[in-house]
N, C-alpha and C. Protein backbone atom coordinates (compact mmCIF):
# COMPACT_ATOMS: atom_id res chain seq x y z
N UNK A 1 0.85 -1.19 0.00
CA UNK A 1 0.00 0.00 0.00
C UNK A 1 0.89 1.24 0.00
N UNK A 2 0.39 2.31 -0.89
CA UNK A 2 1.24 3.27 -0.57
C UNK A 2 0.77 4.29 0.85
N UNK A 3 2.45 5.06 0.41
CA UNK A 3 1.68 6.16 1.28
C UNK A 3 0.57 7.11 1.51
N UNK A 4 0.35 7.34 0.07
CA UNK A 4 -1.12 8.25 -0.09
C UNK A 4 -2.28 7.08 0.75
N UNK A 5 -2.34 6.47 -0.10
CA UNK A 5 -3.54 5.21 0.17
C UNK A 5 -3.37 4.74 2.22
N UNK A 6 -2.34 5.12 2.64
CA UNK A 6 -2.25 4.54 4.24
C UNK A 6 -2.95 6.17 4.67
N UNK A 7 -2.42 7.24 4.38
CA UNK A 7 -3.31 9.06 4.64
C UNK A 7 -4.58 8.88 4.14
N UNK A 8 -5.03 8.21 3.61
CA UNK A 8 -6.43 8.35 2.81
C UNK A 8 -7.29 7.29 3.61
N UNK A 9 -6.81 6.25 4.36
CA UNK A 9 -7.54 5.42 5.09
C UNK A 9 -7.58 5.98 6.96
N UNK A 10 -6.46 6.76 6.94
CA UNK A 10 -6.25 7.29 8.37
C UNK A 10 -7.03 8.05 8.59
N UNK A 11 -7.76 8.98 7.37
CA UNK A 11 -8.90 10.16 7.02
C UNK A 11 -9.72 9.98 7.87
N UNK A 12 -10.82 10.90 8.42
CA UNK A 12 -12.02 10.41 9.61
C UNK A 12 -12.95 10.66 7.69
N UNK A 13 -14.27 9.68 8.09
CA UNK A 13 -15.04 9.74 7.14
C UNK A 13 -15.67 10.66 6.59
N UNK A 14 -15.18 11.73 5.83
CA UNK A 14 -16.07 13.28 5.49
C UNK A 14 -15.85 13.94 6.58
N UNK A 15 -15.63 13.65 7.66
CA UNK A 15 -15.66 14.80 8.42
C UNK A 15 -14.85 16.26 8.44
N UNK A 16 -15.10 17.21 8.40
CA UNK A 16 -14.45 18.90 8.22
C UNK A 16 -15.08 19.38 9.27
N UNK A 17 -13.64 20.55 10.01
CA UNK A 17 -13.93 21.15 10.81
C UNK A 17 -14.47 22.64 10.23
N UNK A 18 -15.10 23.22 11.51
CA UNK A 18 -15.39 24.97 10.78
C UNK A 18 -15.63 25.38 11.61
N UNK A 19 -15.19 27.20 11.50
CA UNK A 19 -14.63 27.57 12.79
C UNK A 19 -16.51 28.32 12.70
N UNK A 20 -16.70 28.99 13.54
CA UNK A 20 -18.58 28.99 14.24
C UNK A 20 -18.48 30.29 14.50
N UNK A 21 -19.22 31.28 13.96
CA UNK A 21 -19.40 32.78 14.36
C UNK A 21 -20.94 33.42 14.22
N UNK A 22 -21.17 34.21 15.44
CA UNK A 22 -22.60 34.59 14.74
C UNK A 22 -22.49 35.92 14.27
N UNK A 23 -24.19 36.14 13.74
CA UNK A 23 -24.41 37.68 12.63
C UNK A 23 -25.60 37.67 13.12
N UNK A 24 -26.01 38.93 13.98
CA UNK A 24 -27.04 38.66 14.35
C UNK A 24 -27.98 37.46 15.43
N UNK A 25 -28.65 36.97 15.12
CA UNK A 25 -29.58 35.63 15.42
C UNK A 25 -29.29 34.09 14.75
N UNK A 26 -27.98 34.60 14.14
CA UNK A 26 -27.75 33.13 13.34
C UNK A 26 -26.44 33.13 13.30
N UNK A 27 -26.29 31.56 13.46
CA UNK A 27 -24.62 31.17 13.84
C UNK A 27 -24.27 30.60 12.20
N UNK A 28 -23.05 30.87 11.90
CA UNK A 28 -22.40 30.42 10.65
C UNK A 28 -21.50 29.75 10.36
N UNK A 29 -21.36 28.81 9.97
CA UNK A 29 -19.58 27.98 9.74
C UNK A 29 -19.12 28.25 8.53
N UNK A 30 -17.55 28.04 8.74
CA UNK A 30 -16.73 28.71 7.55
C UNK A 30 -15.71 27.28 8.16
N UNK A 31 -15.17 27.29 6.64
CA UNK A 31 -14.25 25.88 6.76
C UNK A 31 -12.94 26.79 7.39
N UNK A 32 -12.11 25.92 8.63
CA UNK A 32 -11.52 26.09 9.15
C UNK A 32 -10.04 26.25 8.86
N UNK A 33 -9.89 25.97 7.45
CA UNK A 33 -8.57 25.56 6.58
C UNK A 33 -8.76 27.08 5.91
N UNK A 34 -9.71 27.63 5.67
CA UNK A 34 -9.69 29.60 5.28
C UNK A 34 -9.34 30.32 5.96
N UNK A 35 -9.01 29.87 7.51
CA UNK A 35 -9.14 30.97 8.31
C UNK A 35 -7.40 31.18 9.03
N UNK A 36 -7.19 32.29 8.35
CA UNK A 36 -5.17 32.74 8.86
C UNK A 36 -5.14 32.99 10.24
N UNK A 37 -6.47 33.58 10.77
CA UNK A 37 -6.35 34.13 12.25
C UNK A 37 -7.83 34.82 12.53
N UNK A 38 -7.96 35.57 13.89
CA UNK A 38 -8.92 36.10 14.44
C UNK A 38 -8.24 37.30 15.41
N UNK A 39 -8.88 38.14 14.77
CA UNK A 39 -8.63 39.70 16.29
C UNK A 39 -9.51 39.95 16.55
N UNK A 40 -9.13 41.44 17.44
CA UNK A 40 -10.04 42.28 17.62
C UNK A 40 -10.44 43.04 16.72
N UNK A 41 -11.44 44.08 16.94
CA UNK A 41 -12.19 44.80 15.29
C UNK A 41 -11.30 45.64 15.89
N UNK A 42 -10.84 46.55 14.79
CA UNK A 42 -10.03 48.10 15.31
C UNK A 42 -10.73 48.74 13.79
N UNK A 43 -11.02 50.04 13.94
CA UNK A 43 -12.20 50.81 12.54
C UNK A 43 -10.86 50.58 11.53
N UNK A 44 -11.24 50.37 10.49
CA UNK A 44 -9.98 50.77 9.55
C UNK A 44 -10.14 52.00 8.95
N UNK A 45 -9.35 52.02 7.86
CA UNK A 45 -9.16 52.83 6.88
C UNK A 45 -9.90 53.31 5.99
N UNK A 46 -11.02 54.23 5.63
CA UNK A 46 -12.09 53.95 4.97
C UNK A 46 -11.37 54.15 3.49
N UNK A 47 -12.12 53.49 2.63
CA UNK A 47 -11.68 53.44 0.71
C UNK A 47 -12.89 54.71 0.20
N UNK A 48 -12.24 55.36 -0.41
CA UNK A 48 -13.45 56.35 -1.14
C UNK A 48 -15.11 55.38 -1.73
N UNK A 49 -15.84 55.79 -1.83
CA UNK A 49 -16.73 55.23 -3.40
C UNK A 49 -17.10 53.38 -3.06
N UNK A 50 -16.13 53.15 -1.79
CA UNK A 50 -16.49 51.30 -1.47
C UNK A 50 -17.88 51.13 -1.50
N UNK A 51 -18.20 50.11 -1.36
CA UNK A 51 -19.59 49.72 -0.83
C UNK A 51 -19.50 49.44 0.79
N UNK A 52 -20.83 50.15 1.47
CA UNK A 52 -20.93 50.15 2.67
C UNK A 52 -20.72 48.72 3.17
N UNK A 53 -20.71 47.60 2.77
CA UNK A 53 -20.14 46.39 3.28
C UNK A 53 -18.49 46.29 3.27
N UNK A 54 -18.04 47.07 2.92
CA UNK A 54 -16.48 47.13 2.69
C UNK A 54 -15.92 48.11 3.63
N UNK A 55 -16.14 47.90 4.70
CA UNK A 55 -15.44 48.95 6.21
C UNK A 55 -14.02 49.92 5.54
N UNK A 56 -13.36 49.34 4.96
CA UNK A 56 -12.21 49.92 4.59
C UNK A 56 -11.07 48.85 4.33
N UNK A 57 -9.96 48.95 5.07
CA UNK A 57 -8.40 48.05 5.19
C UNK A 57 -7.64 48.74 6.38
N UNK A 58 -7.23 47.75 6.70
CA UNK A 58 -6.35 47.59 7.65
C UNK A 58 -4.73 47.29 7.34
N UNK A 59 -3.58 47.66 7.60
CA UNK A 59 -2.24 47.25 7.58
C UNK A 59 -2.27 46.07 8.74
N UNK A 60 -2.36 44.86 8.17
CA UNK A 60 -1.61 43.55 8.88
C UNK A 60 -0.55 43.06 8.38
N UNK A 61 0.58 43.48 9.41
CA UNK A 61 1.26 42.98 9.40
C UNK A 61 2.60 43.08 7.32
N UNK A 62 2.04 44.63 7.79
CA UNK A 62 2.93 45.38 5.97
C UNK A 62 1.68 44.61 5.00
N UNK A 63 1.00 43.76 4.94
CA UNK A 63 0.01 43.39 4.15
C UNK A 63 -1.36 44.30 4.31
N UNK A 64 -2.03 45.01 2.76
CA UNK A 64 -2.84 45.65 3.13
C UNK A 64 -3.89 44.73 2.80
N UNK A 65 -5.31 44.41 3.87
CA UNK A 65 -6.51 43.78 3.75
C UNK A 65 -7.62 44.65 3.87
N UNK A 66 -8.62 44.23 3.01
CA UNK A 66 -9.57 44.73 2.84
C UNK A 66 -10.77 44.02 3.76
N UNK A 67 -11.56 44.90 4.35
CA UNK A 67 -12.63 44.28 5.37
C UNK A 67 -14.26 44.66 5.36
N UNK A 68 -14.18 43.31 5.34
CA UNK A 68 -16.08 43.35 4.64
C UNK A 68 -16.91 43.23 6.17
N UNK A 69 -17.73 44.18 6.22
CA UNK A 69 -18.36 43.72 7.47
C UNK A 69 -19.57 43.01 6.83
N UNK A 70 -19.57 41.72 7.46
CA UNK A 70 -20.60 40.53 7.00
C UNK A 70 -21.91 40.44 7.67
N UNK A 71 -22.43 41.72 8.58
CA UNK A 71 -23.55 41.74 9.22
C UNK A 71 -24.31 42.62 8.62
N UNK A 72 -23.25 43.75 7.67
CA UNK A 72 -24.07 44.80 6.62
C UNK A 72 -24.43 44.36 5.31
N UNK A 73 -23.63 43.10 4.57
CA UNK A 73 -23.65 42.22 3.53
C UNK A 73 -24.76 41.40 3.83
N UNK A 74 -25.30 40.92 5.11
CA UNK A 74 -26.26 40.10 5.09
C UNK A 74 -27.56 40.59 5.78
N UNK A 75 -27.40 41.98 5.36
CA UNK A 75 -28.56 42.76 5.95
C UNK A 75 -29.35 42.61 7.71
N UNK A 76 -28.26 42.22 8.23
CA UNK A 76 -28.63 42.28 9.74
C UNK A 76 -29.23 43.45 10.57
N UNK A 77 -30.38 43.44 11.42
CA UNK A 77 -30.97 44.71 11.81
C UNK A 77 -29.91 45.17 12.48
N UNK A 78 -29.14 45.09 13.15
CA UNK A 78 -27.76 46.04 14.22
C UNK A 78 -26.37 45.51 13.54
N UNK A 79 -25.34 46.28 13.47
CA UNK A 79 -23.61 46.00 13.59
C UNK A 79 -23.76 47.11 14.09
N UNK A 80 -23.47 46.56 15.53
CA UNK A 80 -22.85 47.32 16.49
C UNK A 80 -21.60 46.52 16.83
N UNK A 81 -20.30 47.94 17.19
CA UNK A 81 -19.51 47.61 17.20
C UNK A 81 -18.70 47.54 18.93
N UNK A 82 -18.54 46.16 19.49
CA UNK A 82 -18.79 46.10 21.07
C UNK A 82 -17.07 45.18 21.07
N UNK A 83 -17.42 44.49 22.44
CA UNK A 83 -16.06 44.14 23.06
C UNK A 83 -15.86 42.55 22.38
N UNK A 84 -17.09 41.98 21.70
CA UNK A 84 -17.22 40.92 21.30
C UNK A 84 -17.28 40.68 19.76
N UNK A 85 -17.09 42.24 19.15
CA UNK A 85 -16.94 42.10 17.38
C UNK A 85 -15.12 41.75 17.14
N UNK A 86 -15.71 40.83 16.49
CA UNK A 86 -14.06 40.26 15.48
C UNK A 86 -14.18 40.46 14.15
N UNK A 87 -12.96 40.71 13.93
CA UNK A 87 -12.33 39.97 12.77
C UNK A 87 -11.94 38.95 11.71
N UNK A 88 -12.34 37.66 11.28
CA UNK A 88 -11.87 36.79 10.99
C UNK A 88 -11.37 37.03 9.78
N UNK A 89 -9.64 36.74 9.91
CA UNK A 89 -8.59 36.89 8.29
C UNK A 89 -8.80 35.53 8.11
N UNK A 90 -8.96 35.69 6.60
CA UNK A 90 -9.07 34.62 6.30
C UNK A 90 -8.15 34.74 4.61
N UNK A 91 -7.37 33.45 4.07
CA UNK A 91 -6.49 33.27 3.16
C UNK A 91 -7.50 32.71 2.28
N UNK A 92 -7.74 33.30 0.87
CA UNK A 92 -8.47 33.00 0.28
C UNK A 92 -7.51 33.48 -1.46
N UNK A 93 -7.66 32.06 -1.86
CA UNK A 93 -6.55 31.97 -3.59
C UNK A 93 -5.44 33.03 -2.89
N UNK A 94 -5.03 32.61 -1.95
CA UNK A 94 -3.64 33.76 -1.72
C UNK A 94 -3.46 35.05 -2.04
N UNK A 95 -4.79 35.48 -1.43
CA UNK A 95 -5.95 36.95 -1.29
C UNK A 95 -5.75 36.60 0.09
N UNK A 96 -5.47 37.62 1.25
CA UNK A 96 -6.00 37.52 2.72
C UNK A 96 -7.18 38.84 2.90
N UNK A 97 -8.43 38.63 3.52
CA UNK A 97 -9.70 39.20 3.16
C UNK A 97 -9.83 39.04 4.62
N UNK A 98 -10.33 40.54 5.49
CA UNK A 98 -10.50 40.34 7.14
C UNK A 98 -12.35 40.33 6.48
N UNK A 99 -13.27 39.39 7.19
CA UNK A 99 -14.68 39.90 7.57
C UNK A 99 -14.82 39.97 9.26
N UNK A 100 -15.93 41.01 9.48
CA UNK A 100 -16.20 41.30 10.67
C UNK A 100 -17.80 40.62 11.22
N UNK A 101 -17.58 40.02 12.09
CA UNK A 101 -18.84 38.85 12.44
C UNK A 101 -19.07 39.67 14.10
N UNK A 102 -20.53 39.26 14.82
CA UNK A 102 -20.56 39.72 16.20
C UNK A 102 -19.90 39.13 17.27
N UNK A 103 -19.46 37.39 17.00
CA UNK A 103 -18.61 37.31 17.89
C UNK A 103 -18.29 35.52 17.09
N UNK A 104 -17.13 34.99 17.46
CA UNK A 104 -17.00 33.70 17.32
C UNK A 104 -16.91 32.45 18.29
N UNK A 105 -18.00 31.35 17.98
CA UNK A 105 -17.84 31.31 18.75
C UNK A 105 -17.18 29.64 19.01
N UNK A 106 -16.98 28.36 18.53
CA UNK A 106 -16.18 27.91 18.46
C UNK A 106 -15.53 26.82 16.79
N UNK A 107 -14.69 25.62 17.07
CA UNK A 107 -14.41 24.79 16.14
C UNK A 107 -15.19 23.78 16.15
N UNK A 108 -16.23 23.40 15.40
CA UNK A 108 -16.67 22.30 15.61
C UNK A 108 -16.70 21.07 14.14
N UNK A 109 -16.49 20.18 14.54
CA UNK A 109 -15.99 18.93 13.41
C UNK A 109 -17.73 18.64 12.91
N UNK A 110 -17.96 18.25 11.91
CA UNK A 110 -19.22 17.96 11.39
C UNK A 110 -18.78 17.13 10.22
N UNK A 111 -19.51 15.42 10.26
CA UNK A 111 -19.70 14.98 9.59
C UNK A 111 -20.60 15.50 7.95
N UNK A 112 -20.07 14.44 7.20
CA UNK A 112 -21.31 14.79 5.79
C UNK A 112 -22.74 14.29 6.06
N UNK A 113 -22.91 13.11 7.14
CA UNK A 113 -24.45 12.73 7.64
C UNK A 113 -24.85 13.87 8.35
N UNK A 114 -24.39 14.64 9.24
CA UNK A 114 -24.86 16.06 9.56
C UNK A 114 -25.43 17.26 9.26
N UNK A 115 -24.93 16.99 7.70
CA UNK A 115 -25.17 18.39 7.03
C UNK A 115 -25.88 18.53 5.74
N UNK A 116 -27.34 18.80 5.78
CA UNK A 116 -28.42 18.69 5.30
C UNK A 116 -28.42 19.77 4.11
N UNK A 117 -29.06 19.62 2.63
CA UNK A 117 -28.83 20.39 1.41
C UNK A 117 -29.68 21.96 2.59
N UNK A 118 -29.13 23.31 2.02
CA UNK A 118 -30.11 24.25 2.40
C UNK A 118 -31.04 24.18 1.36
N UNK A 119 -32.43 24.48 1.96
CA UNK A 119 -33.72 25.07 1.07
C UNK A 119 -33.22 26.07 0.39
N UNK A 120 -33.85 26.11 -0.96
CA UNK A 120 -33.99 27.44 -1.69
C UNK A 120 -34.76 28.14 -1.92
N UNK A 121 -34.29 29.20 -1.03
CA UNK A 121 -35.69 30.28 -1.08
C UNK A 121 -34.70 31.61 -0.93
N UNK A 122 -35.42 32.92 -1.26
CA UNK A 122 -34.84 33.93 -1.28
C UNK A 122 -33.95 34.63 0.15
N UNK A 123 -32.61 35.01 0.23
CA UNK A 123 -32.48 35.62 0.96
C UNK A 123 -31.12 36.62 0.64
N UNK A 124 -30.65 37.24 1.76
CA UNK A 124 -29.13 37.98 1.35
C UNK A 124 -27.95 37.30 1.41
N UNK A 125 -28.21 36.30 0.75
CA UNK A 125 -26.91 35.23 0.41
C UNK A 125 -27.32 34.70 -0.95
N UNK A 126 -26.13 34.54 -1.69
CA UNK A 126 -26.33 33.52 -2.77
C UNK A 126 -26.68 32.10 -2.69
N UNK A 127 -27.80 31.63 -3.01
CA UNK A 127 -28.04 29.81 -2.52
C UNK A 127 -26.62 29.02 -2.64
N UNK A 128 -26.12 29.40 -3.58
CA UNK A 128 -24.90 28.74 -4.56
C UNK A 128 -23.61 29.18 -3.68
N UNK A 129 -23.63 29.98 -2.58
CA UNK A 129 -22.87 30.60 -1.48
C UNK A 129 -22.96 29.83 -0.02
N UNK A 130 -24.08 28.64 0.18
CA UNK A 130 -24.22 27.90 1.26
C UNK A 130 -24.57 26.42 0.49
N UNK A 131 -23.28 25.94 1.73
CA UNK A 131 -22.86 24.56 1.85
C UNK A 131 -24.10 23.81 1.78
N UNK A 132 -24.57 23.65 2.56
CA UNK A 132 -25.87 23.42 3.88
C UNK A 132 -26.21 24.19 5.22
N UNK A 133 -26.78 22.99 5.78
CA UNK A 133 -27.05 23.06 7.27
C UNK A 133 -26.43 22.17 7.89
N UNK A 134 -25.48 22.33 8.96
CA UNK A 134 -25.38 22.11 9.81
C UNK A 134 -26.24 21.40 11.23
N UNK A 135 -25.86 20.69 11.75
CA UNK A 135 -26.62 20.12 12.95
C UNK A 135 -26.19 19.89 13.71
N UNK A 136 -25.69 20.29 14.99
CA UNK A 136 -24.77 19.59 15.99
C UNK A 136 -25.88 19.72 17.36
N UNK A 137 -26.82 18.39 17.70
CA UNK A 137 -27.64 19.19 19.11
C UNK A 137 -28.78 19.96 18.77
N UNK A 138 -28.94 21.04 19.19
CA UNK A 138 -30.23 21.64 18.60
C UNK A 138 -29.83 22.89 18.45
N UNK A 139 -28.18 22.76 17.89
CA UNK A 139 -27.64 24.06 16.83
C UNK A 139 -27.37 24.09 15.70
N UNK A 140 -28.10 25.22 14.62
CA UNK A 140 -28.07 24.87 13.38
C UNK A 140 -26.91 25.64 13.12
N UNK A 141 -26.18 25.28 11.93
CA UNK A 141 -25.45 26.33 11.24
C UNK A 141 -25.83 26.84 9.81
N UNK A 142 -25.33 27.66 9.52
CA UNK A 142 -25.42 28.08 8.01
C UNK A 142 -24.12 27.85 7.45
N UNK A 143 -23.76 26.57 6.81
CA UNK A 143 -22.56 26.38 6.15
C UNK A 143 -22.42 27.15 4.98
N UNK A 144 -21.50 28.56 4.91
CA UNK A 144 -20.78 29.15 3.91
C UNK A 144 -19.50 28.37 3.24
N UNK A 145 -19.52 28.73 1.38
CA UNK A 145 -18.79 28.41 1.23
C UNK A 145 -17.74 30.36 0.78
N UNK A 146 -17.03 30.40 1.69
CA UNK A 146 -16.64 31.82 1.90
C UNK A 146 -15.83 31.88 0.68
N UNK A 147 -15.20 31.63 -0.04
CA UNK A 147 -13.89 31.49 -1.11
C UNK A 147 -15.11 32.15 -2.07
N UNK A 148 -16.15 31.11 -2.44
CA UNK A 148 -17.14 31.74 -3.38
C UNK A 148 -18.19 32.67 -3.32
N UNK A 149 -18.17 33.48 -1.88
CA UNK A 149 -18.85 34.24 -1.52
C UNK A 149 -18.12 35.70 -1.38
N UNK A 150 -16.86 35.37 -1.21
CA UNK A 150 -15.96 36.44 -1.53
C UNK A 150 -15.29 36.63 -2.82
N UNK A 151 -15.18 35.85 -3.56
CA UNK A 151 -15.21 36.03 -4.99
C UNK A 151 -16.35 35.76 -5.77
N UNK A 152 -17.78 36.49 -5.14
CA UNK A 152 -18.67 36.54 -6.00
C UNK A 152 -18.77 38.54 -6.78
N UNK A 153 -19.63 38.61 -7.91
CA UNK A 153 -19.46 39.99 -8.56
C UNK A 153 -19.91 40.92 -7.45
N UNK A 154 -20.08 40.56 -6.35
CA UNK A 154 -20.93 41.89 -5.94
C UNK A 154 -19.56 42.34 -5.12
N UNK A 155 -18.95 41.65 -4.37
CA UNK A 155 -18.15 41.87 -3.74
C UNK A 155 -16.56 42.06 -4.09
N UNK A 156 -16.33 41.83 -5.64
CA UNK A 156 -15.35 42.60 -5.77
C UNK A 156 -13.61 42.79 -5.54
N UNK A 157 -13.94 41.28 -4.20
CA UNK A 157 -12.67 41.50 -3.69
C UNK A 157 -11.51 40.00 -4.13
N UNK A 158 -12.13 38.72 -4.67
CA UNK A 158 -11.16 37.90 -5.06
C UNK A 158 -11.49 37.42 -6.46
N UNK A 159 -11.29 37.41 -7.72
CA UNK A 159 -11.39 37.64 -8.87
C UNK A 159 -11.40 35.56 -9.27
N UNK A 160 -12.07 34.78 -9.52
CA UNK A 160 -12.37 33.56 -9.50
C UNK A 160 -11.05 32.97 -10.62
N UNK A 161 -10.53 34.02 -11.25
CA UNK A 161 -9.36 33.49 -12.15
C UNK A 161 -7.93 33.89 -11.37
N UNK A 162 -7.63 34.22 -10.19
CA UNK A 162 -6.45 34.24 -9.21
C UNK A 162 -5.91 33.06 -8.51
């Protein structure tokens, strides 16, 4: 047997972790392999002419990132900005992209028997932008797939041919 084939049997079955943040009244997972880090919110830099989901950029670390607040993108009644708003950088096609969520809140592993197609029905997400649902207990998630939600046209910020 090779080596691939001995890593490919050691695999847990489908299972992916994702790190858990809410927006509002609803908790969200983002695959855990996108995410470079987590801070605190600090206001950035505002860009002339952006779209109000685009807070501005921040200097991390001599790298300049651009930061989407994801509670104004998904039309949430409040972003208020408190002791519990983050950051999450996330590495996307070797694009690093900060979004700002109300708070995060952990890693949780989820099987593929877990995670149910989402309904399609209208909302401020692209259908084609969520995984599924999530189930862990009697917590749902909204599985994003963030890579294609940040390189979708509205947003501007990762170009699908990078």
């Amino acid at each position: 047997m090779s080596v691939i084939g001995k890593t490919a049997d050691a695999a847990p079955t489908g299972a992916r972790e994702y790190l858990t943040f809410r927006l509002d009244q609803e908790e969200y997972g983002i695959d855990i392999l996108k995410v470079q880090e987590i801070r605190g919110y600090e206001p950035p830099t505002r860009i002339a002419n952006a779209p109000d989901f685009i807070k501005g950029v921040v200097n991390l670390r001599g790298t300049i990132v651009p930061i989407v607040d994801m509670r104004i993108k998904f039309n949430c009644a409040q972003a208020d900005y408190n002791s519990f708003t983050v950051v999450i950088i996330l590495n996307l096609r070797n694009r690093v992209v900060g979004i700002v969520v109300d708070s995060v809140s952990d890693v949780m592993e989820l099987t593929s028997e877990s995670i149910r197609s989402a309904p399609d029905i209208e909302s401020a997400i692209d259908n084609s932008c969520i995984l599924g649902l999530g189930s862990v207990g009697e917590r749902m998630l909204i599985l994003l797939d963030i890579e294609k939600l940040m390189s979708s046209v509205d947003m501007g910020l990762v170009t699908a041919n990078e």
